[in-house]
PDB file of N, CA and C in Angstrom:
ATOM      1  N   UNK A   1      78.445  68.776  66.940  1.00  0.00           N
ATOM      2  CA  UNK A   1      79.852  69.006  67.182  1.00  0.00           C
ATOM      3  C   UNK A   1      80.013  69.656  68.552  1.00  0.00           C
ATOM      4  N   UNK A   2      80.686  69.013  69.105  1.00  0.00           N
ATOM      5  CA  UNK A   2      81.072  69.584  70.844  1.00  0.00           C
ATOM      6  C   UNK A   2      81.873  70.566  70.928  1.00  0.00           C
ATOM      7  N   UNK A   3      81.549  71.832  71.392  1.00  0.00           N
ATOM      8  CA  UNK A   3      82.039  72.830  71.750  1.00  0.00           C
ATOM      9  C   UNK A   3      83.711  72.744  72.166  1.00  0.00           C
ATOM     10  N   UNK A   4      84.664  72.915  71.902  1.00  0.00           N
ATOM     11  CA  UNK A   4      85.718  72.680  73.016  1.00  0.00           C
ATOM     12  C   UNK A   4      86.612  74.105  73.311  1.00  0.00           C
ATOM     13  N   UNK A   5      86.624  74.328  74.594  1.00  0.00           N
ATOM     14  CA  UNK A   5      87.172  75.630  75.215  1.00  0.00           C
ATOM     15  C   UNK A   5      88.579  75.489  75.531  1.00  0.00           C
ATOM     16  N   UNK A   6      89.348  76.534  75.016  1.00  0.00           N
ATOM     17  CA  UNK A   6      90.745  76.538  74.722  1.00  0.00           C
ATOM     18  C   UNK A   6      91.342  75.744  75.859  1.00  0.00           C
ATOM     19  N   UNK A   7      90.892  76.281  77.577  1.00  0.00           N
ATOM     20  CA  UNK A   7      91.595  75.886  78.349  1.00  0.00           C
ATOM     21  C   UNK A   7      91.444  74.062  78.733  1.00  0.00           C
ATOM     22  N   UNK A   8      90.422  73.725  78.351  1.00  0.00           N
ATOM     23  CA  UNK A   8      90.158  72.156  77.976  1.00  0.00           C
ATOM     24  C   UNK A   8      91.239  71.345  77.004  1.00  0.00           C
ATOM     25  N   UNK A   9      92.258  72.093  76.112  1.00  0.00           N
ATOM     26  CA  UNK A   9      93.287  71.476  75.637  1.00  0.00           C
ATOM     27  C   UNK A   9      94.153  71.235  76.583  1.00  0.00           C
ATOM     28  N   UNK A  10      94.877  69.893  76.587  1.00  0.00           N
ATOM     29  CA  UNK A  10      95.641  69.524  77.333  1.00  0.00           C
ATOM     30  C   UNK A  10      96.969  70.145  76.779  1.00  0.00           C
ATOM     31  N   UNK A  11      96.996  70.668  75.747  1.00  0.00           N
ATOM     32  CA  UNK A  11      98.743  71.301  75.454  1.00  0.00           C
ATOM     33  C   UNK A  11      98.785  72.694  76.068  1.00  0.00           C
ATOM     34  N   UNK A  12      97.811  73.076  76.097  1.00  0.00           N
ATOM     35  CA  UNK A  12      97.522  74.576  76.511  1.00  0.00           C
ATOM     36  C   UNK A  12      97.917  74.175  77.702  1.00  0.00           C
ATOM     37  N   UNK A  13      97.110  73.643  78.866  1.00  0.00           N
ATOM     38  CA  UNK A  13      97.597  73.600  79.932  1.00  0.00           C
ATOM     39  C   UNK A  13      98.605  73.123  80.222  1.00  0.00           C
ATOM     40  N   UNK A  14      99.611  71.769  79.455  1.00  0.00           N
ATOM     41  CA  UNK A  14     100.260  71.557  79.710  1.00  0.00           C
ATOM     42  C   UNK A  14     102.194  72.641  79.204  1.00  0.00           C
ATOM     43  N   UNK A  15     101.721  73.393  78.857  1.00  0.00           N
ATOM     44  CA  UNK A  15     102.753  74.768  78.034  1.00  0.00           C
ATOM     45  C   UNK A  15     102.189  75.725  79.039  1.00  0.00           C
ATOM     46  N   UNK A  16     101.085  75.780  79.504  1.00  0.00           N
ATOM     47  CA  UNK A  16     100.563  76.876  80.422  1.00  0.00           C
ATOM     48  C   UNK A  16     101.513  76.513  81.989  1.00  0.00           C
ATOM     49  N   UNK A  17     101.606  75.207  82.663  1.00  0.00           N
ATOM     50  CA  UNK A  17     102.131  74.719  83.619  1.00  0.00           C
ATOM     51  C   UNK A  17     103.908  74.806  83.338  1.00  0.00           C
ATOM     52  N   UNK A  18     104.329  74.807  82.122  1.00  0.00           N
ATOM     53  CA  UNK A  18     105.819  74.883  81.918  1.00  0.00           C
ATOM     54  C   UNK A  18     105.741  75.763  82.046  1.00  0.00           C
ATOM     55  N   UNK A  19     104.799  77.145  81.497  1.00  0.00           N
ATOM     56  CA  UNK A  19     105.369  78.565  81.490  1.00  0.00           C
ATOM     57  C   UNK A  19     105.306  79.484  82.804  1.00  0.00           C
ATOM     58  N   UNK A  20     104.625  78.592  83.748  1.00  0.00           N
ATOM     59  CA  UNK A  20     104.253  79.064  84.716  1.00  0.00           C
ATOM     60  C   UNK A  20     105.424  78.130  85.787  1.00  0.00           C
ATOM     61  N   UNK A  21     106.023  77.508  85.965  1.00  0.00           N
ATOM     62  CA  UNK A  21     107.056  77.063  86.530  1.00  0.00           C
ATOM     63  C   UNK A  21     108.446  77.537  86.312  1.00  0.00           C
ATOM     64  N   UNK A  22     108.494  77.486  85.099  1.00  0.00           N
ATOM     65  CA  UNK A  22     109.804  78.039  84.030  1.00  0.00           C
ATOM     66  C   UNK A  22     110.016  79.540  84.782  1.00  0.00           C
ATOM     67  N   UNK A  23     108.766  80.279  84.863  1.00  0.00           N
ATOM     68  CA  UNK A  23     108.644  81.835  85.178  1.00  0.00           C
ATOM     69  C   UNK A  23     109.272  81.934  86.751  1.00  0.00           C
ATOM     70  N   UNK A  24     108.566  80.652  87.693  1.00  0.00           N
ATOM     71  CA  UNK A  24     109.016  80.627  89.137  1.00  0.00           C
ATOM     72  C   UNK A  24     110.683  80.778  89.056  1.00  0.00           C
ATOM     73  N   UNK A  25     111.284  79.705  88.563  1.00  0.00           N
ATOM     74  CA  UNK A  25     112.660  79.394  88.415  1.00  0.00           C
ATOM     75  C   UNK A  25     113.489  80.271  87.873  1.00  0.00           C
ATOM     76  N   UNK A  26     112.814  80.966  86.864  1.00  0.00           N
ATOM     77  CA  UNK A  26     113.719  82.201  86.037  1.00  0.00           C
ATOM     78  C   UNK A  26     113.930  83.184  87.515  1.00  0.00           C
ATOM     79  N   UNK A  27     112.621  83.854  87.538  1.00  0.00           N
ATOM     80  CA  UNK A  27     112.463  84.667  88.976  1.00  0.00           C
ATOM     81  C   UNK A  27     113.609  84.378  89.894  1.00  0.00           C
ATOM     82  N   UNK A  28     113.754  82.891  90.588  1.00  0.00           N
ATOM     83  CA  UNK A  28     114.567  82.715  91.864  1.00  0.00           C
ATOM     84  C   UNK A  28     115.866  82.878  90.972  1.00  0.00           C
ATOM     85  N   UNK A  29     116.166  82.173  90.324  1.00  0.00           N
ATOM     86  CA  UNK A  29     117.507  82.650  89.544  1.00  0.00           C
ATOM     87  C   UNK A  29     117.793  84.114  89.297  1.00  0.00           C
ATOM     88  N   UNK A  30     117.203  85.125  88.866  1.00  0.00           N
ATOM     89  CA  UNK A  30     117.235  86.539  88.592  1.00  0.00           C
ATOM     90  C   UNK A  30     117.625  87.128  89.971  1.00  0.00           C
ATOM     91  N   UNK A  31     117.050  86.515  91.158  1.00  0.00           N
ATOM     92  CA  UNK A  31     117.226  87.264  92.685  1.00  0.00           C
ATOM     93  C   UNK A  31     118.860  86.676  92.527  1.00  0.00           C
ATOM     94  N   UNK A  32     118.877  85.569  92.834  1.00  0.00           N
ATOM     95  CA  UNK A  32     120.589  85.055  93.061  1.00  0.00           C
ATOM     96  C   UNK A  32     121.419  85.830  92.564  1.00  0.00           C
ATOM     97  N   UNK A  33     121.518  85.729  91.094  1.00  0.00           N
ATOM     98  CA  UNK A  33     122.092  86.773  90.308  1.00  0.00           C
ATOM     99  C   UNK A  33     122.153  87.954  90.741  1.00  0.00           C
ATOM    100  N   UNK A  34     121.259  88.523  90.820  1.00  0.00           N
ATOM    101  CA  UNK A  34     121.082  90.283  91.228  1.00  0.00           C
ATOM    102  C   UNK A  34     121.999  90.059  92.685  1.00  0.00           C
ATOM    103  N   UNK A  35     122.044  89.028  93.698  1.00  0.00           N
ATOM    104  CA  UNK A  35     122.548  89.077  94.826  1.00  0.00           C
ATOM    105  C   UNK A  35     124.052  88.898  94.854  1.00  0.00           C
ATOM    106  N   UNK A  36     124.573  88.171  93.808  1.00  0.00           N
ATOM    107  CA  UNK A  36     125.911  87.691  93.543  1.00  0.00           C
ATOM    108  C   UNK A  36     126.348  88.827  92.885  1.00  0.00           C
ATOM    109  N   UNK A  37     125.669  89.299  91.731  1.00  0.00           N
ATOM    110  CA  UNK A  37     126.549  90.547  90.939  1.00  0.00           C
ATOM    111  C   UNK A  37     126.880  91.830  92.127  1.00  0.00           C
ATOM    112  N   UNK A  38     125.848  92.153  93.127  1.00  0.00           N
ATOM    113  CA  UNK A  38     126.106  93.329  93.946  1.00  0.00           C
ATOM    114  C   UNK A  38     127.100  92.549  94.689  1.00  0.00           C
ATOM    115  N   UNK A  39     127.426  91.510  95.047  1.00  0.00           N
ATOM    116  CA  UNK A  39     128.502  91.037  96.228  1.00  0.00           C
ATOM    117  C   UNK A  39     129.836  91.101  95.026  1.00  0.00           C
ATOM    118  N   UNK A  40     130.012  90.953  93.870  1.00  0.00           N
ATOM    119  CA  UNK A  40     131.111  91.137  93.151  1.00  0.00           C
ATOM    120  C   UNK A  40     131.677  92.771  92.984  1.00  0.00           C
ATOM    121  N   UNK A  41     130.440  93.433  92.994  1.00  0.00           N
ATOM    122  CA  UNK A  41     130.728  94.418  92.758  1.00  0.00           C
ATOM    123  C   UNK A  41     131.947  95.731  93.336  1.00  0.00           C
ATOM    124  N   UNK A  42     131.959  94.814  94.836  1.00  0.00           N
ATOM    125  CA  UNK A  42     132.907  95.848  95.922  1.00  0.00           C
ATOM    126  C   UNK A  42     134.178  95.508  95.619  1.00  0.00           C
ATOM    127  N   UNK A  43     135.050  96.693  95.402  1.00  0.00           N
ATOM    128  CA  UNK A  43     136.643  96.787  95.348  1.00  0.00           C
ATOM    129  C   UNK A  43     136.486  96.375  93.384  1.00  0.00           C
ATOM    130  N   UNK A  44     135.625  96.707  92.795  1.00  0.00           N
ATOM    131  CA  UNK A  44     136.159  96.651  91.109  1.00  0.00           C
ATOM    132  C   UNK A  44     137.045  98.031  90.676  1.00  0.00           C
ATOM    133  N   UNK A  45     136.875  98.237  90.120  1.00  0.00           N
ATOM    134  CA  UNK A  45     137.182  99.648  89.041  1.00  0.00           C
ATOM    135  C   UNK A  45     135.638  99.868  88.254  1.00  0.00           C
ATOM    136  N   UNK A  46     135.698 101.419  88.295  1.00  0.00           N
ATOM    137  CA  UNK A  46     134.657 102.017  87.900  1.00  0.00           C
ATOM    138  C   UNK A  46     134.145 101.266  86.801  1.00  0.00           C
ATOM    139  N   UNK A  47     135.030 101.035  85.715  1.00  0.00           N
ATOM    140  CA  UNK A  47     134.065 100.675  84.448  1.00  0.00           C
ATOM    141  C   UNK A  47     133.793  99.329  84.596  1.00  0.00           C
ATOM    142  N   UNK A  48     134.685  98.587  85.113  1.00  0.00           N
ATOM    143  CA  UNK A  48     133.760  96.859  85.464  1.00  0.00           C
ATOM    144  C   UNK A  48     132.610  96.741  86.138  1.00  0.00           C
ATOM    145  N   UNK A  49     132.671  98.163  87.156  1.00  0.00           N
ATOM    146  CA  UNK A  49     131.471  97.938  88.217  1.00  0.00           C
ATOM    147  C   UNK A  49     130.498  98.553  87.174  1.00  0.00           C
ATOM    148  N   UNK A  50     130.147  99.892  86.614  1.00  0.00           N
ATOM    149  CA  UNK A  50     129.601 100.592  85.495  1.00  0.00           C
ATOM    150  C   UNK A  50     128.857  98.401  84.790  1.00  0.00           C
ATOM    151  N   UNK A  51     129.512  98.733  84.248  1.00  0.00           N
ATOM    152  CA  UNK A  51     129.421  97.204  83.494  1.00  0.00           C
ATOM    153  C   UNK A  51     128.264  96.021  83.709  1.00  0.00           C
ATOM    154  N   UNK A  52     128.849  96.076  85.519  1.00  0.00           N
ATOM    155  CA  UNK A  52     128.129  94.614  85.913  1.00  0.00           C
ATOM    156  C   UNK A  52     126.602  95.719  86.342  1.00  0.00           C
ATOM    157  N   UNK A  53     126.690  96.993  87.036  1.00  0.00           N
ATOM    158  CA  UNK A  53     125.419  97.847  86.883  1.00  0.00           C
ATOM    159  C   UNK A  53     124.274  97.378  85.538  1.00  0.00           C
ATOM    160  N   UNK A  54     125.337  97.471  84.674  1.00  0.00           N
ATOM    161  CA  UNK A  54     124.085  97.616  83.382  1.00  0.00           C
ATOM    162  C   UNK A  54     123.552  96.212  83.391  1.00  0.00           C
ATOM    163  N   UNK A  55     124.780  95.291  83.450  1.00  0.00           N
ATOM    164  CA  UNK A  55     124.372  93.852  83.855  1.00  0.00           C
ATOM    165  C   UNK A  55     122.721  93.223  84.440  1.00  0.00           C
ATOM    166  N   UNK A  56     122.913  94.032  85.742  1.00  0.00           N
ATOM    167  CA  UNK A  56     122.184  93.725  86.930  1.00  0.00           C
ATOM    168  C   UNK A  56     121.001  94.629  86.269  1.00  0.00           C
ATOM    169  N   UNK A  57     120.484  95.232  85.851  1.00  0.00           N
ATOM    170  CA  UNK A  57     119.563  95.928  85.146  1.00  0.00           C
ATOM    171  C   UNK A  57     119.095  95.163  84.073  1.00  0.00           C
ATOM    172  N   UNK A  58     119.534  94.999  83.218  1.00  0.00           N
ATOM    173  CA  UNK A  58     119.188  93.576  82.522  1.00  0.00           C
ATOM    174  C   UNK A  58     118.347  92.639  83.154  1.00  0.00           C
ATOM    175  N   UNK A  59     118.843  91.995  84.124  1.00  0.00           N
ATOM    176  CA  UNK A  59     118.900  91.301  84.849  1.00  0.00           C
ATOM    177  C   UNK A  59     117.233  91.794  85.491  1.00  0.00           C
ATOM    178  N   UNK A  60     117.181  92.315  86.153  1.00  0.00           N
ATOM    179  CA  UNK A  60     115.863  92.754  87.068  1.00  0.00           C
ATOM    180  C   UNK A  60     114.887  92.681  86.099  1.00  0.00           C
ATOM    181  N   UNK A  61     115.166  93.828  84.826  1.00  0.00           N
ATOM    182  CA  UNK A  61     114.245  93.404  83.815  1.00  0.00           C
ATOM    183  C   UNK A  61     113.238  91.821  83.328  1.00  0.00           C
ATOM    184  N   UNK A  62     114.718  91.156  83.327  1.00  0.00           N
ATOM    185  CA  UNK A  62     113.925  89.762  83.407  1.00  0.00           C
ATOM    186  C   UNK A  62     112.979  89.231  84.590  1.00  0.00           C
ATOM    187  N   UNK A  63     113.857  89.571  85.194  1.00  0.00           N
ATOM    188  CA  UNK A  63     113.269  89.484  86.782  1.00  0.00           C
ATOM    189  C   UNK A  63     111.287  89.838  86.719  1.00  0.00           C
ATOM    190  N   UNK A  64     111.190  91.048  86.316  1.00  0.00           N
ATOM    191  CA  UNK A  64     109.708  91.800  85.838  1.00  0.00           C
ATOM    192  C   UNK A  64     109.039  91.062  85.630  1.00  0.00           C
ATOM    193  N   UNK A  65     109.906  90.591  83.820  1.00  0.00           N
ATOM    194  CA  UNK A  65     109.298  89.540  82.926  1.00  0.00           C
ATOM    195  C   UNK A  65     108.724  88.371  83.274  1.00  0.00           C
ATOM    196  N   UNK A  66     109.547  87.441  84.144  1.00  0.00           N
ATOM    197  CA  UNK A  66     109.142  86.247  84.585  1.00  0.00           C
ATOM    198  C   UNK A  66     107.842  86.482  85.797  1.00  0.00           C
ATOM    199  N   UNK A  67     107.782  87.495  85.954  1.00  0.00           N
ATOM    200  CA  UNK A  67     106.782  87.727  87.428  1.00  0.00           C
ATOM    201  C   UNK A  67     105.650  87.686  86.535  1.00  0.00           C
ATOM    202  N   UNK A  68     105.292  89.120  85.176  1.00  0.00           N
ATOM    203  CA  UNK A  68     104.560  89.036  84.004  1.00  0.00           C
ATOM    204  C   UNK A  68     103.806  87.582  83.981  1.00  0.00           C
ATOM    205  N   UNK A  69     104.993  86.553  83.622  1.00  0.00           N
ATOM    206  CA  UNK A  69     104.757  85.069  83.575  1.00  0.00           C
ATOM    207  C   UNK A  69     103.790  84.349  83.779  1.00  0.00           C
ATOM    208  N   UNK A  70     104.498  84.535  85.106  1.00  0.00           N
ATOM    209  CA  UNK A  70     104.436  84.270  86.264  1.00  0.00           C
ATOM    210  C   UNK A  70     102.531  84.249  87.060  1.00  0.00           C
ATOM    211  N   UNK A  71     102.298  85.497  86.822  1.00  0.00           N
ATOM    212  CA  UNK A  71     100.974  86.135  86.930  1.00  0.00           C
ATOM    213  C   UNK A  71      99.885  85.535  85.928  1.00  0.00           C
ATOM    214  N   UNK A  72     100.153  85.649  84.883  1.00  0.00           N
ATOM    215  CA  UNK A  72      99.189  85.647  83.702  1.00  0.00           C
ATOM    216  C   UNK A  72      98.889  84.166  83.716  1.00  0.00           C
ATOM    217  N   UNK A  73     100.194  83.191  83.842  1.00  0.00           N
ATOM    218  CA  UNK A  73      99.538  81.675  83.739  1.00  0.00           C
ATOM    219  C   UNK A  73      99.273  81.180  84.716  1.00  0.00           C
ATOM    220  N   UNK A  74      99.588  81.819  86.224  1.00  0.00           N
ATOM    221  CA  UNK A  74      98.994  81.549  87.083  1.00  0.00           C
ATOM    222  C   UNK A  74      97.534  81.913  87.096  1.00  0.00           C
ATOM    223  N   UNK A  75      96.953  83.043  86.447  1.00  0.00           N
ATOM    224  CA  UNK A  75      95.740  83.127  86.057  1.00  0.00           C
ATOM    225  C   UNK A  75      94.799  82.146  85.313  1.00  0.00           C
ATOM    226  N   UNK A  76      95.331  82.106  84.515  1.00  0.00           N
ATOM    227  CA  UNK A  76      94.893  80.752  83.740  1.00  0.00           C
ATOM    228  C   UNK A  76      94.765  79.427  84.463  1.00  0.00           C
ATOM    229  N   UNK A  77      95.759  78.973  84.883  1.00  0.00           N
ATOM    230  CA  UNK A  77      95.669  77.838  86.195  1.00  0.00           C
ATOM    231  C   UNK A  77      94.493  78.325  86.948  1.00  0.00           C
ATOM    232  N   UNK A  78      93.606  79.122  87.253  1.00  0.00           N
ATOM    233  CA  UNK A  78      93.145  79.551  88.359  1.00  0.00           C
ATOM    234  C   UNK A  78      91.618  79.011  87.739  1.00  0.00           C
ATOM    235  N   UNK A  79      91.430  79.597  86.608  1.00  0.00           N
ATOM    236  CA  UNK A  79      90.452  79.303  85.394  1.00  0.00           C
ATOM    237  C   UNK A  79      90.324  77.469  85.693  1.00  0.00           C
ATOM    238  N   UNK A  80      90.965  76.906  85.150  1.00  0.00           N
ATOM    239  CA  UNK A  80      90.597  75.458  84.905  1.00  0.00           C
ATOM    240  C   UNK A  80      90.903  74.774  86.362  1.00  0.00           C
ATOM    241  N   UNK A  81      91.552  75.105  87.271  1.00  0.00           N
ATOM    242  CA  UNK A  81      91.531  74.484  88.515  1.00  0.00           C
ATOM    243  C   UNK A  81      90.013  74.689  89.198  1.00  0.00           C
ATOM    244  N   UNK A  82      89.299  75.918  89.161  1.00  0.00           N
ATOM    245  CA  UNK A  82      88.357  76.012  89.367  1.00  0.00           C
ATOM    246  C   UNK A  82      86.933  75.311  88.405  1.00  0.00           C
ATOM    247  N   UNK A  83      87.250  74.652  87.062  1.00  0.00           N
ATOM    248  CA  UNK A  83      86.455  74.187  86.129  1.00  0.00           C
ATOM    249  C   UNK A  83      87.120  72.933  86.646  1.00  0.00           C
ATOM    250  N   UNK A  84      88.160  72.118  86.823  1.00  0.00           N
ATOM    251  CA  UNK A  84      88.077  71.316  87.376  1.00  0.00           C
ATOM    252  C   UNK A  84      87.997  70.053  88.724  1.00  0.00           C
ATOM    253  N   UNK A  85      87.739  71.256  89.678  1.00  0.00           N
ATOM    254  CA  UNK A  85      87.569  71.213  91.373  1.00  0.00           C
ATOM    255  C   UNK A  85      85.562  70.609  91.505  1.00  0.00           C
ATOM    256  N   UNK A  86      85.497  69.498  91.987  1.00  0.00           N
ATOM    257  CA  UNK A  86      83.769  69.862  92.424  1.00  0.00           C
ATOM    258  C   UNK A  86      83.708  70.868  93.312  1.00  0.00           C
ATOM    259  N   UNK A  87      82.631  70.768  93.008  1.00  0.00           N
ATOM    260  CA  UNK A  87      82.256  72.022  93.759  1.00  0.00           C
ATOM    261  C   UNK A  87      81.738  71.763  95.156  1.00  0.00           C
ATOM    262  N   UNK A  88      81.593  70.605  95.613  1.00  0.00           N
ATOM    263  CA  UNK A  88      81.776  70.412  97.201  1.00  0.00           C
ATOM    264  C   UNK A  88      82.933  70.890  97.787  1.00  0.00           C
ATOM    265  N   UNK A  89      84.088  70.320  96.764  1.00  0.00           N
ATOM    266  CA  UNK A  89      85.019  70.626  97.127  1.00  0.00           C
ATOM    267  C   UNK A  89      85.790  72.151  97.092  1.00  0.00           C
ATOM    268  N   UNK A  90      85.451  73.009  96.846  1.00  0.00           N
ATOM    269  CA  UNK A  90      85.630  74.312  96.322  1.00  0.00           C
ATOM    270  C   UNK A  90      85.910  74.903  97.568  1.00  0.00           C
ATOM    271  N   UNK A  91      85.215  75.246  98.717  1.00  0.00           N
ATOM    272  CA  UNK A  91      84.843  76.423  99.937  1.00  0.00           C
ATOM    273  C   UNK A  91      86.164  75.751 100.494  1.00  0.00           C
ATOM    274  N   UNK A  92      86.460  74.194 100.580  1.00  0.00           N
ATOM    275  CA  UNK A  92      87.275  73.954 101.192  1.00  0.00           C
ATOM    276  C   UNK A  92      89.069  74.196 101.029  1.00  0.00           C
ATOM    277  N   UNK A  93      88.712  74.380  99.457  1.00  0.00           N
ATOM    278  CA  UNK A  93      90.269  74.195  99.065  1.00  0.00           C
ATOM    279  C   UNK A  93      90.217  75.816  98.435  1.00  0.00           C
ATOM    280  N   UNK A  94      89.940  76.560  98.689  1.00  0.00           N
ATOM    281  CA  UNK A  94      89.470  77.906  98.442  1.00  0.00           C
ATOM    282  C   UNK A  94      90.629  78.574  99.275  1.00  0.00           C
ATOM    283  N   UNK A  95      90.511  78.514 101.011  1.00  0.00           N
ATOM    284  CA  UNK A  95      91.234  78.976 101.871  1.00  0.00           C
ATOM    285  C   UNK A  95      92.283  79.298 101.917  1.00  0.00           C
ATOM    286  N   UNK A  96      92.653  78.004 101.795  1.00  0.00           N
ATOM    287  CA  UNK A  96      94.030  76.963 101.283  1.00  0.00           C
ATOM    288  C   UNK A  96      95.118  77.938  99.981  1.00  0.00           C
ATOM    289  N   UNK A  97      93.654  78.164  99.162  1.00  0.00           N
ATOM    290  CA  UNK A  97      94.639  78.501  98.025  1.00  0.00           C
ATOM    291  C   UNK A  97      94.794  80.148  98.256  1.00  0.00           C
ATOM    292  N   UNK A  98      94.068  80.451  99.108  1.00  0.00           N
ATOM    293  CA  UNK A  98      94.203  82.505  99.065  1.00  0.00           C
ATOM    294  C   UNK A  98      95.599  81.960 100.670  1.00  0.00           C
ATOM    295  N   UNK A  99      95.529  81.800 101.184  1.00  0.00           N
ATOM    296  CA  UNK A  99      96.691  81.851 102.130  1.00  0.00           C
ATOM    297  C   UNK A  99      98.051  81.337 101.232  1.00  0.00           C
ATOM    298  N   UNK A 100      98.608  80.094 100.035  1.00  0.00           N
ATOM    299  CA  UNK A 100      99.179  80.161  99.495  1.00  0.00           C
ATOM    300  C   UNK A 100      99.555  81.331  98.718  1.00  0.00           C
ATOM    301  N   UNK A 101      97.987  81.937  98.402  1.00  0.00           N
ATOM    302  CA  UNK A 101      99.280  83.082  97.714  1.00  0.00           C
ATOM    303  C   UNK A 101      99.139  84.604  98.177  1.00  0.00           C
ATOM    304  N   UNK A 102      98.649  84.625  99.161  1.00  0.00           N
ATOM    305  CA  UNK A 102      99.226  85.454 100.083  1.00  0.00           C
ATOM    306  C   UNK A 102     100.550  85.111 100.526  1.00  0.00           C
ATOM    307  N   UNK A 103     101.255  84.010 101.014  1.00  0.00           N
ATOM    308  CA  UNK A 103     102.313  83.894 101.029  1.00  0.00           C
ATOM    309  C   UNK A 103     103.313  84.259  99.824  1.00  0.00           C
ATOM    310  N   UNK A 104     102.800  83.851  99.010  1.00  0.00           N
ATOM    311  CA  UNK A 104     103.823  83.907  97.764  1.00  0.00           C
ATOM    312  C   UNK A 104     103.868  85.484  97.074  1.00  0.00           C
ATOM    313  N   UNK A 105     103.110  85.987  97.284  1.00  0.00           N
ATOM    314  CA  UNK A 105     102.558  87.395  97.534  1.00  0.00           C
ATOM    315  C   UNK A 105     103.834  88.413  98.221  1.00  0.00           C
ATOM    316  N   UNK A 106     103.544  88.144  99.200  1.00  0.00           N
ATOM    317  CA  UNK A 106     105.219  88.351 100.627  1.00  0.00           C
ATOM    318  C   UNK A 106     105.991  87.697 100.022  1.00  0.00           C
ATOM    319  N   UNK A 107     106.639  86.499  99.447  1.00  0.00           N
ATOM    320  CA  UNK A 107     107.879  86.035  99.353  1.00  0.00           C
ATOM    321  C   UNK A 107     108.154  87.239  98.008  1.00  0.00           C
ATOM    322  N   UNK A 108     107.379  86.851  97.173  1.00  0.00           N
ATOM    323  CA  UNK A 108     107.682  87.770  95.714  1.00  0.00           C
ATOM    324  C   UNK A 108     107.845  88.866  96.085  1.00  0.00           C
ATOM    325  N   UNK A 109     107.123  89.863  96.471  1.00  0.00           N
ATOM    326  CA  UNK A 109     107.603  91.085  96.244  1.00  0.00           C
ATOM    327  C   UNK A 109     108.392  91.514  97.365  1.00  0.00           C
ATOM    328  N   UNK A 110     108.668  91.065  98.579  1.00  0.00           N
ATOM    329  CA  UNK A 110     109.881  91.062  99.348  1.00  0.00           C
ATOM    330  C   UNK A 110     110.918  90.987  98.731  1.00  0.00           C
ATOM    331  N   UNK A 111     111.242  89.492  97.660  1.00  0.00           N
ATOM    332  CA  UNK A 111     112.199  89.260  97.206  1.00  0.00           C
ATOM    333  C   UNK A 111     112.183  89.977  95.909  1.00  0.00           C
ATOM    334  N   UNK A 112     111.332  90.421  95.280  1.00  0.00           N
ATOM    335  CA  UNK A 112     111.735  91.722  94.020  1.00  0.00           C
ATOM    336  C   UNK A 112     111.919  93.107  94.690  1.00  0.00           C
ATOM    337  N   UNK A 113     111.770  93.577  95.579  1.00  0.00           N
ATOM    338  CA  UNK A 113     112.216  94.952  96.149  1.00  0.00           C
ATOM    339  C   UNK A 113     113.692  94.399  96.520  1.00  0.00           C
ATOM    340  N   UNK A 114     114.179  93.704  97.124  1.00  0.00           N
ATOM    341  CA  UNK A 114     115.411  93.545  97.747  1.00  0.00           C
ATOM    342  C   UNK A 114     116.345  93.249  96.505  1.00  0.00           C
ATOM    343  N   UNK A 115     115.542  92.775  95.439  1.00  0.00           N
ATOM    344  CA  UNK A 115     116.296  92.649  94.096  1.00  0.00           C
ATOM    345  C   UNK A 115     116.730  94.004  93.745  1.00  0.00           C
ATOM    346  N   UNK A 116     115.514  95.016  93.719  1.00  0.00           N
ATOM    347  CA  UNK A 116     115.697  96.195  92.878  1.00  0.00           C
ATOM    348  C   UNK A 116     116.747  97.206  93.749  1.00  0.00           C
ATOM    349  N   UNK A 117     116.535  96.777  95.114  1.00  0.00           N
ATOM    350  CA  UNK A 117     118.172  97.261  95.980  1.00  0.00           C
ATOM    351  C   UNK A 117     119.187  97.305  95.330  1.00  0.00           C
ATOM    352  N   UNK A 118     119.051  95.641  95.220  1.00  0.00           N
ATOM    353  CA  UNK A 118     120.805  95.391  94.933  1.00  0.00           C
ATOM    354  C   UNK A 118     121.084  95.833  93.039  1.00  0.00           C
ATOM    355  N   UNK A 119     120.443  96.328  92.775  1.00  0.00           N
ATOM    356  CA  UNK A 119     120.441  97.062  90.915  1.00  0.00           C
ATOM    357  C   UNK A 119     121.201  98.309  91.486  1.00  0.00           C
ATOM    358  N   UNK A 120     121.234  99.171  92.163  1.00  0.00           N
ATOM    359  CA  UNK A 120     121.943 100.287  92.194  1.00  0.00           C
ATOM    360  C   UNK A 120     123.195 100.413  93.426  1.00  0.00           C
ATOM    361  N   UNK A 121     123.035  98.988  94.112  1.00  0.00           N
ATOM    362  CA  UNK A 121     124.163  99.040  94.907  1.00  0.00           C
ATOM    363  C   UNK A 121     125.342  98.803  94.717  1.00  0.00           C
TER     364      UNK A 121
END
């Protein structure tokens, strides 16, 4: 009987790749939001603004969550991309992938600090 390793299921990865996209999209949506509720916020009355505050807190929370996501199944991706890369090919596409997320690295938490701004503005 052949061994088979969780990440070798194709539903796994393929629920692993939704949850890990789903997480990107929640994320960029959570910034918008957080950016639109602080631009509504000027000229309300205390308790609407109070309101859309608790709102936007909510809001970031998810924001967290999807990063959580975000992280963990990108981990996993990292696992079977590397079980399924030859390994000639590895040193080369290695580079490639630490400068991607070094970028994404800077975009994310640029764009979650500027989120957590606009929560108390």
């Amino acid at each position: 009987m052949a061994e088979t390793r969780l990440l070798d299921n194709p539903y796994v990865r393929v629920t692993t790749n939704f949850v890990h996209d789903m997480s990107t999209g929640t994320w960029a949506a959570c910034v918008l939001v957080l950016w639109s509720l602080a631009r509504s916020r000027a000229g309300m009355p205390p308790e609407a603004a109070a309101a859309i505050a608790d709102a936007a807190g909510a809001v970031f929370w998810l924001l967290i969550a999807s990063l959580i996501g975000l992280t963990v199944t990108g981990g996993l991706r990292l696992f079977y991309w590397r079980s399924d890369t030859p390994p000639e090919q590895l040193a080369a596409k290695r580079g490639a992938l630490i400068v991607k997320h070094v970028v994404f690295l800077v975009v994310y938490g640029a764009g979650s600090f500027w989120a957590w701004t606009l929560v108390g503005s």
